[in-house]
C-alpha atoms as a PDB file:
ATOM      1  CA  UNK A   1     -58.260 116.345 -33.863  1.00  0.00           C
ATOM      2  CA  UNK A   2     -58.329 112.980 -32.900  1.00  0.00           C
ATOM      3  CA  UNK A   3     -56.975 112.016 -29.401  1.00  0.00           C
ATOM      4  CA  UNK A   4     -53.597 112.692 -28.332  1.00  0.00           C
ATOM      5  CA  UNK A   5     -51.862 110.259 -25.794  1.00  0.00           C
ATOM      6  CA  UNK A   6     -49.554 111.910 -23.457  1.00  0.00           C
ATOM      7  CA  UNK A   7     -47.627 109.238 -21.225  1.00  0.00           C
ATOM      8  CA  UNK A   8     -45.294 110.973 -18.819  1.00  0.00           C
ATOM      9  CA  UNK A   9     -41.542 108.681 -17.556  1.00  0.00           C
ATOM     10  CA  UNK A  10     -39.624 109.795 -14.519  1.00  0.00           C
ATOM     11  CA  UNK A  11     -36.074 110.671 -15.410  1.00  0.00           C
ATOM     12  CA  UNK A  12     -32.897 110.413 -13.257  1.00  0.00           C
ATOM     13  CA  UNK A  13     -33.412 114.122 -12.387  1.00  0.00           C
ATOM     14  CA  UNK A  14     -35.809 114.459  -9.812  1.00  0.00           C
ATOM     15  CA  UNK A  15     -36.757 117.658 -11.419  1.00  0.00           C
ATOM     16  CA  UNK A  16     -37.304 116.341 -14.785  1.00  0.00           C
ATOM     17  CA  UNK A  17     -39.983 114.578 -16.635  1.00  0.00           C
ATOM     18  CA  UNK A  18     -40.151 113.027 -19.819  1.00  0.00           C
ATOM     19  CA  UNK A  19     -43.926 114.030 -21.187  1.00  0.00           C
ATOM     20  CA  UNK A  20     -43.820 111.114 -23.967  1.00  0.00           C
ATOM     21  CA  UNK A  21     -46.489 111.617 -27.248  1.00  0.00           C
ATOM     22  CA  UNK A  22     -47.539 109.223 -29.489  1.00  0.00           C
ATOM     23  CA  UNK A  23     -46.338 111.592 -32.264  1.00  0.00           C
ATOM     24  CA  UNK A  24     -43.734 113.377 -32.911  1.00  0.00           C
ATOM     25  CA  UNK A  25     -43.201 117.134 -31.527  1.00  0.00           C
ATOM     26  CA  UNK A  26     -39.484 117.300 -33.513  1.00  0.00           C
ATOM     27  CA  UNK A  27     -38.815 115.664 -36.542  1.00  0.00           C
ATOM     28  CA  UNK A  28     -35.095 116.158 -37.057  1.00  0.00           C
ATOM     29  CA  UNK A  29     -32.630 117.113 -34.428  1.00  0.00           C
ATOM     30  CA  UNK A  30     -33.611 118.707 -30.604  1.00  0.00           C
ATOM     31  CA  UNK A  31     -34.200 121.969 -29.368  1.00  0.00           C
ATOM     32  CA  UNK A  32     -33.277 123.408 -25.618  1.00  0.00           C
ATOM     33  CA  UNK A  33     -34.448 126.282 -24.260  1.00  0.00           C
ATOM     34  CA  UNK A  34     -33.851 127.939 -21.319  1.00  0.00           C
ATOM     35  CA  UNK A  35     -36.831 130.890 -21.705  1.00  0.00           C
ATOM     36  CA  UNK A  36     -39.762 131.771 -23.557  1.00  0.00           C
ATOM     37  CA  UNK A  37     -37.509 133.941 -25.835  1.00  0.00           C
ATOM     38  CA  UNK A  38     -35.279 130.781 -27.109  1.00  0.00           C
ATOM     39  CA  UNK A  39     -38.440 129.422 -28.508  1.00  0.00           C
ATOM     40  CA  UNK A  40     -39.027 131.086 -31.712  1.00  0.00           C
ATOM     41  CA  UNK A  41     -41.557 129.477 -34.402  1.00  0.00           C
ATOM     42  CA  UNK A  42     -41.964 126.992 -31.612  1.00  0.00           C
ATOM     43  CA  UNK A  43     -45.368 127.935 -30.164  1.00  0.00           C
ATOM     44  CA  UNK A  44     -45.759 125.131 -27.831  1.00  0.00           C
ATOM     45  CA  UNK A  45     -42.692 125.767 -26.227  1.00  0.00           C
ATOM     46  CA  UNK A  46     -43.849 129.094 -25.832  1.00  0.00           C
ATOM     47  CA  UNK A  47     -46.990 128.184 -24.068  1.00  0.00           C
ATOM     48  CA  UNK A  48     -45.248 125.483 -21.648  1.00  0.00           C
ATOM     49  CA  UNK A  49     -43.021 128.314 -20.213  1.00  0.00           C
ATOM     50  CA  UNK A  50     -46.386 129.635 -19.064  1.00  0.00           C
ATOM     51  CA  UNK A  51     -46.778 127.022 -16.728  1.00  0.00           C
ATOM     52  CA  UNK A  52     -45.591 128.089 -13.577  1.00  0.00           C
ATOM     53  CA  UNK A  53     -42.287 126.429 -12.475  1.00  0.00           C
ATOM     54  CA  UNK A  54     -41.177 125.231 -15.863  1.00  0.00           C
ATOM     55  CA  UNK A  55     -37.726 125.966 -16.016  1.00  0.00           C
ATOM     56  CA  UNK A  56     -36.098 124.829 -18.945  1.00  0.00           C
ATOM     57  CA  UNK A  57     -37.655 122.273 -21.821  1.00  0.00           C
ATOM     58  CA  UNK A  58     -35.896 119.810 -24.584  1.00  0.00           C
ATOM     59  CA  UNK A  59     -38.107 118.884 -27.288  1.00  0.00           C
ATOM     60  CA  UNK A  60     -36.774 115.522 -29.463  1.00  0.00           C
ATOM     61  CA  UNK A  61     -38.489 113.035 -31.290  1.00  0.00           C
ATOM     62  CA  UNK A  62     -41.635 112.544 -29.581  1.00  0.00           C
ATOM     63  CA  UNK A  63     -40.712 113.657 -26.331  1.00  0.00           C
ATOM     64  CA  UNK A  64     -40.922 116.783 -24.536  1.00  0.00           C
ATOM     65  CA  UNK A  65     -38.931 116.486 -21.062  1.00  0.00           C
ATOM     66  CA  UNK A  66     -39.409 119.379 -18.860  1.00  0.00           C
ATOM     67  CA  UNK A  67     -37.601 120.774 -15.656  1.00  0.00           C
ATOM     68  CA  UNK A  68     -38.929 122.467 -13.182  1.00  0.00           C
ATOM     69  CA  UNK A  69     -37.382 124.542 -10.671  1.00  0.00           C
ATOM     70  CA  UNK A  70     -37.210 122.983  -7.526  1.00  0.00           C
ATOM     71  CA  UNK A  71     -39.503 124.708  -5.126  1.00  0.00           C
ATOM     72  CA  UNK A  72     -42.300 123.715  -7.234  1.00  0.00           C
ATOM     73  CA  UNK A  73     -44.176 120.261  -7.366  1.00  0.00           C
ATOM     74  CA  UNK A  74     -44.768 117.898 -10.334  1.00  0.00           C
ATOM     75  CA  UNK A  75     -48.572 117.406  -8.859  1.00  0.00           C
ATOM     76  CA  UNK A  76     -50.253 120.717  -9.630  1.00  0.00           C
ATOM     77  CA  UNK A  77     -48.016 120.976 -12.436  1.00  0.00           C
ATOM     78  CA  UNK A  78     -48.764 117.747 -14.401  1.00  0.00           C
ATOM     79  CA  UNK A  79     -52.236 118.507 -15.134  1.00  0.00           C
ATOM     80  CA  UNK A  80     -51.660 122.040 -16.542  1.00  0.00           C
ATOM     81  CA  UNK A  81     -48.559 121.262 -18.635  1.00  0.00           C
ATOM     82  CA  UNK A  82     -51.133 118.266 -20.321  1.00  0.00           C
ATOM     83  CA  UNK A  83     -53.843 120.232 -20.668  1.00  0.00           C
ATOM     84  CA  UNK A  84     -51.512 122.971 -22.624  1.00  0.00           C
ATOM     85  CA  UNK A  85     -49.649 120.160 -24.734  1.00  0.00           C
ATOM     86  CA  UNK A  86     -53.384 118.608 -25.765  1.00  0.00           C
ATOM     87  CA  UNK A  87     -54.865 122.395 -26.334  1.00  0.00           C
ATOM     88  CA  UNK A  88     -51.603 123.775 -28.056  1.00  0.00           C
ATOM     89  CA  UNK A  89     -50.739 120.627 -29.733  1.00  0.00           C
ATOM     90  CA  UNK A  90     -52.824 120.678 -32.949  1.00  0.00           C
ATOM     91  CA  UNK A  91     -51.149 124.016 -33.891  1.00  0.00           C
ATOM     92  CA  UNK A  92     -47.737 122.325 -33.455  1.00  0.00           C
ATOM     93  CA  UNK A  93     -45.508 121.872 -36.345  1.00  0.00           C
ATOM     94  CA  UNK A  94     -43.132 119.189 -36.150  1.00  0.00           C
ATOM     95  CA  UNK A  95     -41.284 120.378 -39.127  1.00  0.00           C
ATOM     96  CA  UNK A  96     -40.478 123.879 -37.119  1.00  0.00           C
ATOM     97  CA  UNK A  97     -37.637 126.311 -37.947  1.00  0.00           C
ATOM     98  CA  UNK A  98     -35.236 125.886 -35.397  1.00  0.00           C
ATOM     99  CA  UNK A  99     -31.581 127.693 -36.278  1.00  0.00           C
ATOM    100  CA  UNK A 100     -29.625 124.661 -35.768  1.00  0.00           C
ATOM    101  CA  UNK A 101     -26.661 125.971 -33.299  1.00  0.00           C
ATOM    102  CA  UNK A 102     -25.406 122.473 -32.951  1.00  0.00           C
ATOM    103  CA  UNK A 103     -24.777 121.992 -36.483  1.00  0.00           C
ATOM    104  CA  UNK A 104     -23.164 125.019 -37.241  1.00  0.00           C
ATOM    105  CA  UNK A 105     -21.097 124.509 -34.097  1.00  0.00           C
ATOM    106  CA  UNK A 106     -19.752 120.904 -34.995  1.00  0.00           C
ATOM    107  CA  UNK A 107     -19.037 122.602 -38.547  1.00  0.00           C
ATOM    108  CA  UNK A 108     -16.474 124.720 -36.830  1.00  0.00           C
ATOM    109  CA  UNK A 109     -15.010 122.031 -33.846  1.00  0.00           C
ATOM    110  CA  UNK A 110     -11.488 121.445 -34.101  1.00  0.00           C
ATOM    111  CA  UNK A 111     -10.379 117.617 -35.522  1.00  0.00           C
ATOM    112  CA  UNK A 112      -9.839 116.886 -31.492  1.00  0.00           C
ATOM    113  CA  UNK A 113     -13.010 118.282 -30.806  1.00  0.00           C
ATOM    114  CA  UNK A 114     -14.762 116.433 -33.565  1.00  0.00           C
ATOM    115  CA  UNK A 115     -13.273 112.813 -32.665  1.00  0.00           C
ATOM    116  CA  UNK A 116     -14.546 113.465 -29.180  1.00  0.00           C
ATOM    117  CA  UNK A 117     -18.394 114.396 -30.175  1.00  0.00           C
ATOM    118  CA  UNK A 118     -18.353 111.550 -32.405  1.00  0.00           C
ATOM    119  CA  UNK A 119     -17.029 109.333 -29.243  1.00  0.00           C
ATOM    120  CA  UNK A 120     -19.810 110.841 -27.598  1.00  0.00           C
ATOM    121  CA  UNK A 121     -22.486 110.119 -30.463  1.00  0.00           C
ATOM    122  CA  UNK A 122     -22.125 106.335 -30.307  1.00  0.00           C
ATOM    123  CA  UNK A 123     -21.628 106.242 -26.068  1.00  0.00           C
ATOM    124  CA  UNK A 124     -22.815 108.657 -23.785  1.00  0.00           C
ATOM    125  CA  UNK A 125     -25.381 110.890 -25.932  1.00  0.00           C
ATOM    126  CA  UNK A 126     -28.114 108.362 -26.802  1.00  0.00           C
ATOM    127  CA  UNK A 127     -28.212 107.392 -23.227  1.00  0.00           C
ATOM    128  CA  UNK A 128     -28.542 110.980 -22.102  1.00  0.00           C
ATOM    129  CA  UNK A 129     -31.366 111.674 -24.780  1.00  0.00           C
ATOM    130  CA  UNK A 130     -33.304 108.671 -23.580  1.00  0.00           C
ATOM    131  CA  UNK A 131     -32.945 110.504 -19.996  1.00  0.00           C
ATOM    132  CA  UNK A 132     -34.187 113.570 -22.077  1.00  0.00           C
ATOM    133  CA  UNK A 133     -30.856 115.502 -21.948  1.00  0.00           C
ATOM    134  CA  UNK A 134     -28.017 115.952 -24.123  1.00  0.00           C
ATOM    135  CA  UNK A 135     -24.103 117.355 -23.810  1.00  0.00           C
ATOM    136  CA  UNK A 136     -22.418 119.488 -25.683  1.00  0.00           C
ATOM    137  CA  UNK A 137     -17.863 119.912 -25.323  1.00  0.00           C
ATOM    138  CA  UNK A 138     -17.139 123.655 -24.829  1.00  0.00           C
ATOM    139  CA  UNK A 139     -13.202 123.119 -25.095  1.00  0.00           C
ATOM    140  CA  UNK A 140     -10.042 121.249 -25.268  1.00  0.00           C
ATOM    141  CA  UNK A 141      -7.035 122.590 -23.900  1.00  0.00           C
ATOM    142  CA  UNK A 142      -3.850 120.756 -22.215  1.00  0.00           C
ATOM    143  CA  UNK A 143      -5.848 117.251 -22.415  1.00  0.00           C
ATOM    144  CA  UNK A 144      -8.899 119.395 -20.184  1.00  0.00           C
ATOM    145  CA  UNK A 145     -12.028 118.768 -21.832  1.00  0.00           C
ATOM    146  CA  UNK A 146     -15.003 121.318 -20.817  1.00  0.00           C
ATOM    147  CA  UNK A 147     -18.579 119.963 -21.252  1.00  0.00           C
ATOM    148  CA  UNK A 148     -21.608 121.209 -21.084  1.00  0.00           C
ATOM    149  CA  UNK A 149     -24.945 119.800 -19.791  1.00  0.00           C
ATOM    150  CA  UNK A 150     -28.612 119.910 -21.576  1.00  0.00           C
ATOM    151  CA  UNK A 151     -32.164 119.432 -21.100  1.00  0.00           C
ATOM    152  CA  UNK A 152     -33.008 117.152 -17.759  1.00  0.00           C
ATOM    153  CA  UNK A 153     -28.526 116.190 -17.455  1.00  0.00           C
ATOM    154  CA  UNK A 154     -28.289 119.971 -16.655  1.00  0.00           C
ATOM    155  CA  UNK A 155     -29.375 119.948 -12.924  1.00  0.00           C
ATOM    156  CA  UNK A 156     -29.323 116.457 -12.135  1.00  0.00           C
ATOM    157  CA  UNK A 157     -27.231 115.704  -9.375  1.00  0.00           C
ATOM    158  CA  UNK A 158     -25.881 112.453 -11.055  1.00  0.00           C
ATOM    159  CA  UNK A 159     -24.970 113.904 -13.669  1.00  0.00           C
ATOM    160  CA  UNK A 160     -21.738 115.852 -12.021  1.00  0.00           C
ATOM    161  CA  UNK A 161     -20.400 112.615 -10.527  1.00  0.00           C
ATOM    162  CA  UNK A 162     -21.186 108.874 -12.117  1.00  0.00           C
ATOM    163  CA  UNK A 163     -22.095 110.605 -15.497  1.00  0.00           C
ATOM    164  CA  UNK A 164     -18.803 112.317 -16.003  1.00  0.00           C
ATOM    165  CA  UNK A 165     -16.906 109.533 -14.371  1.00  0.00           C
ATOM    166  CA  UNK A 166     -18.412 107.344 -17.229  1.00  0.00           C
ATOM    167  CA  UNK A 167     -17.364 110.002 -19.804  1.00  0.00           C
ATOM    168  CA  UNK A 168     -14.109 110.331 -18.644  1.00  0.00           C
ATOM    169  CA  UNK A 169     -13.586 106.559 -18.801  1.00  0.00           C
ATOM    170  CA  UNK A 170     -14.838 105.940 -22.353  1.00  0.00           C
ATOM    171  CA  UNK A 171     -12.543 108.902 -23.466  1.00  0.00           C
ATOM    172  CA  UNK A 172      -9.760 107.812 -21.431  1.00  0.00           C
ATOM    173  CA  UNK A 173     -10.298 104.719 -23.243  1.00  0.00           C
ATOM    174  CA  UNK A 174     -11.346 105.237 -26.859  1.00  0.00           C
ATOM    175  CA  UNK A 175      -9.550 109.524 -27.267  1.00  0.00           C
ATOM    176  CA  UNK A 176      -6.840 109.552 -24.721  1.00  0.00           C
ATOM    177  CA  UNK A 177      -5.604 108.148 -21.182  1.00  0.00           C
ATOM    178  CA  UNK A 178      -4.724 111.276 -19.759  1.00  0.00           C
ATOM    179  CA  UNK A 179      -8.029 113.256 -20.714  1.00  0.00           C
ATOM    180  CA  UNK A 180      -9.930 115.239 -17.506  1.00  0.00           C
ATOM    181  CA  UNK A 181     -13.081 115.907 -18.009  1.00  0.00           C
ATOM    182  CA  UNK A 182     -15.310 118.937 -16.376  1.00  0.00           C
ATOM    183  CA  UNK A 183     -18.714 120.799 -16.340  1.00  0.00           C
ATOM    184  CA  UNK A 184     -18.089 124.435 -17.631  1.00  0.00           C
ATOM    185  CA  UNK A 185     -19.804 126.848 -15.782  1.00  0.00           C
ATOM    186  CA  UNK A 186     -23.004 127.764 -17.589  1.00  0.00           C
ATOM    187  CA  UNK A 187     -23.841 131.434 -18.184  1.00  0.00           C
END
């Protein structure tokens, strides 16, 4: 196979990098997972969590961001988690079956619920991709709106306090004034 450039971007978590390829690793939508058995047909995902200290990975477009847990250091991981995207790469489907959760979930949001993600779609989201993370609302009750971090937003520390300020803003301003937004605790 010819030869596959790997770039790698910092990301606003300090325990997240953006591992960037020059093609694609998912064609249509993105895929979280939080362990090796999340990963399904994905075989490269699979392999990553081999790595020691990956914690959690978000494939999208042509990037792979990847978190680590934090006792471990991005130096003597980079070269292993390149060495397995290069190796594992040419087996990679971009195409891959992934059981798209998302899609069956917005299928079955509320109207309330569905304004809000589609708020989110044109503000907050692509900026949170681009930082190789995602969100995803949980619930709407009494003007409370529960959200739900992905990918590298999940344990970045900005992303509890100027992140959901700026969320809460645009919805104040484009949903409703009196909305309160909050992180729901993940299980």
């Amino acid at each position: 196979m010819e030869n596959l450039e790997i770039m790698i971007q910092p990301t606003p978590n300090p325990n997240a990098l953006k591992f960037i390829l020059d093609k694609p690793v998912k064609k249509e939508g993105n895929s979280s997972y939080r362990s090796p058995m999340e990963c399904g047909e994905n075989n490269l995902a699979m392999t990553l969590f081999t790595v020691r200290g990956v914690d959690q990975l978000h494939f999208y477009d042509n990037v792979i961001t990847i978190t680590k847990f934090g006792y471990e250091d991005w130096d003597a991981m980079e070269p292993n988690i390149i060495d397995f995207i290069k190796a594992e790469y040419p087996n990679h489907n971009p195409d891959y079956f992934d059981p798209d959760p998302e899609a069956e979930r917005r299928r079955s949001l509320s109207p309330e619920l569905t304004k809000i993600e589609e708020i989110l779609d044109k503000t907050i989201r692509p900026g949170l991709q681009g930082d190789g993370g995602d969100i995803q609302t949980i619930s709407l009750e009494d003007n409370i709106l529960l959200v739900q971090y992905q990918g590298a937003c999940g344990t970045c520390p900005s992303s509890t306090t100027g992140t959901l300020e700026a969320i809460k803003g645009i919805l104040r301003d484009e949903y409703h004034p009196e909305i309160d937004v909050y992180i729901a605790p993940s299980y």
